[in-house]
Protein backbone atom coordinates (compact mmCIF):
# COMPACT_ATOMS: atom_id res chain seq x y z
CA UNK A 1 19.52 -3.77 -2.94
CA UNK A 2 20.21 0.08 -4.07
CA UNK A 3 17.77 2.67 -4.17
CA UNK A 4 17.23 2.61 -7.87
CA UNK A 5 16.73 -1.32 -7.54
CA UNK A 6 14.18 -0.29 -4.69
CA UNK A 7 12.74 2.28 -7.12
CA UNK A 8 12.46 -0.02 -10.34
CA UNK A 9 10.23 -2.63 -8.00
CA UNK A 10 7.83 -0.37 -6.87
CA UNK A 11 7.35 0.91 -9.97
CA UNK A 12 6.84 -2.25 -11.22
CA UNK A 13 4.18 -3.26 -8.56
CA UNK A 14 2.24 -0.42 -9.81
CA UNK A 15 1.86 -1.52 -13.26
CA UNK A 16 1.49 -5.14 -11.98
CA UNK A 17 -1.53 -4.12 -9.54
CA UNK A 18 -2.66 -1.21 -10.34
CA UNK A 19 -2.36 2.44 -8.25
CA UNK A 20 -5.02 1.61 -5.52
CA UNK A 21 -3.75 -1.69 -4.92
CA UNK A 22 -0.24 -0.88 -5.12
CA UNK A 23 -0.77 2.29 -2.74
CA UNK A 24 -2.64 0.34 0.07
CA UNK A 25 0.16 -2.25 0.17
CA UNK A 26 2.75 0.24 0.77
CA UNK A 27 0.61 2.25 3.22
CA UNK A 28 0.24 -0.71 5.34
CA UNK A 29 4.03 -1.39 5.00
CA UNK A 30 4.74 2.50 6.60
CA UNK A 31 1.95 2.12 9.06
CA UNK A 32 4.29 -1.42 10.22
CA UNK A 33 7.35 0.55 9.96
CA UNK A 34 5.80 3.08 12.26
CA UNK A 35 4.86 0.88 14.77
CA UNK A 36 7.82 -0.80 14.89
CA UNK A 37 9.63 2.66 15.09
CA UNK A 38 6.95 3.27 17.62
CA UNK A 39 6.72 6.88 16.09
CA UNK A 40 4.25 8.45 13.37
CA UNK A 41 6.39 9.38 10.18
CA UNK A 42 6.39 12.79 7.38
CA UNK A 43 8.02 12.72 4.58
CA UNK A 44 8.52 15.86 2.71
CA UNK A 45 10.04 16.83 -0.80
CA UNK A 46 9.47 19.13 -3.33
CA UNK A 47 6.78 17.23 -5.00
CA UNK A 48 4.81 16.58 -1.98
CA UNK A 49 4.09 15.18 1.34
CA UNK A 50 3.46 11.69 2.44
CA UNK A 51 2.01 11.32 6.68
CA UNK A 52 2.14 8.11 8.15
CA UNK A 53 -0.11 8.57 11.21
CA UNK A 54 -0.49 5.08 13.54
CA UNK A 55 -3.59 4.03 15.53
CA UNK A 56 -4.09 1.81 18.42
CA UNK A 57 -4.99 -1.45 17.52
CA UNK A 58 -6.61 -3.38 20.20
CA UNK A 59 -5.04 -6.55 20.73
CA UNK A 60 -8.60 -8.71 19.94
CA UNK A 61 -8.67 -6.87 16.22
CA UNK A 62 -4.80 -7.73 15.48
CA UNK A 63 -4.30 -10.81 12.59
């Protein structure tokens, strides 16, 4: 998959289910990628800035 492919879904899932909906899925998805990364994320552009800031999850709360 290309960036514009990448692009086209997301946009896509935001029509399908709505901004909120859409937004909280893909926050969740950068809060797993930082984890994984073990490392909080910024992403900056001309348009704005997106933080991805993890917390400790205690092993008894985890799904």
């Amino acid at each position: 998959m290309d960036k514009r492919q990448f692009c086209e879904q997301i946009a896509e899932a935001i029509k399908q289910l709505g901004t909120e909906e859409a937004a909280g899925c893909m926050a969740r998805s950068l809060i797993c990628m930082a984890h994984a990364a073990k490392n909080d994320f910024e992403f900056m552009c001309d348009q704005g800035v997106v933080a991805v800031e993890r917390h400790v999850v205690p092993e008894s709360d985890k799904h």
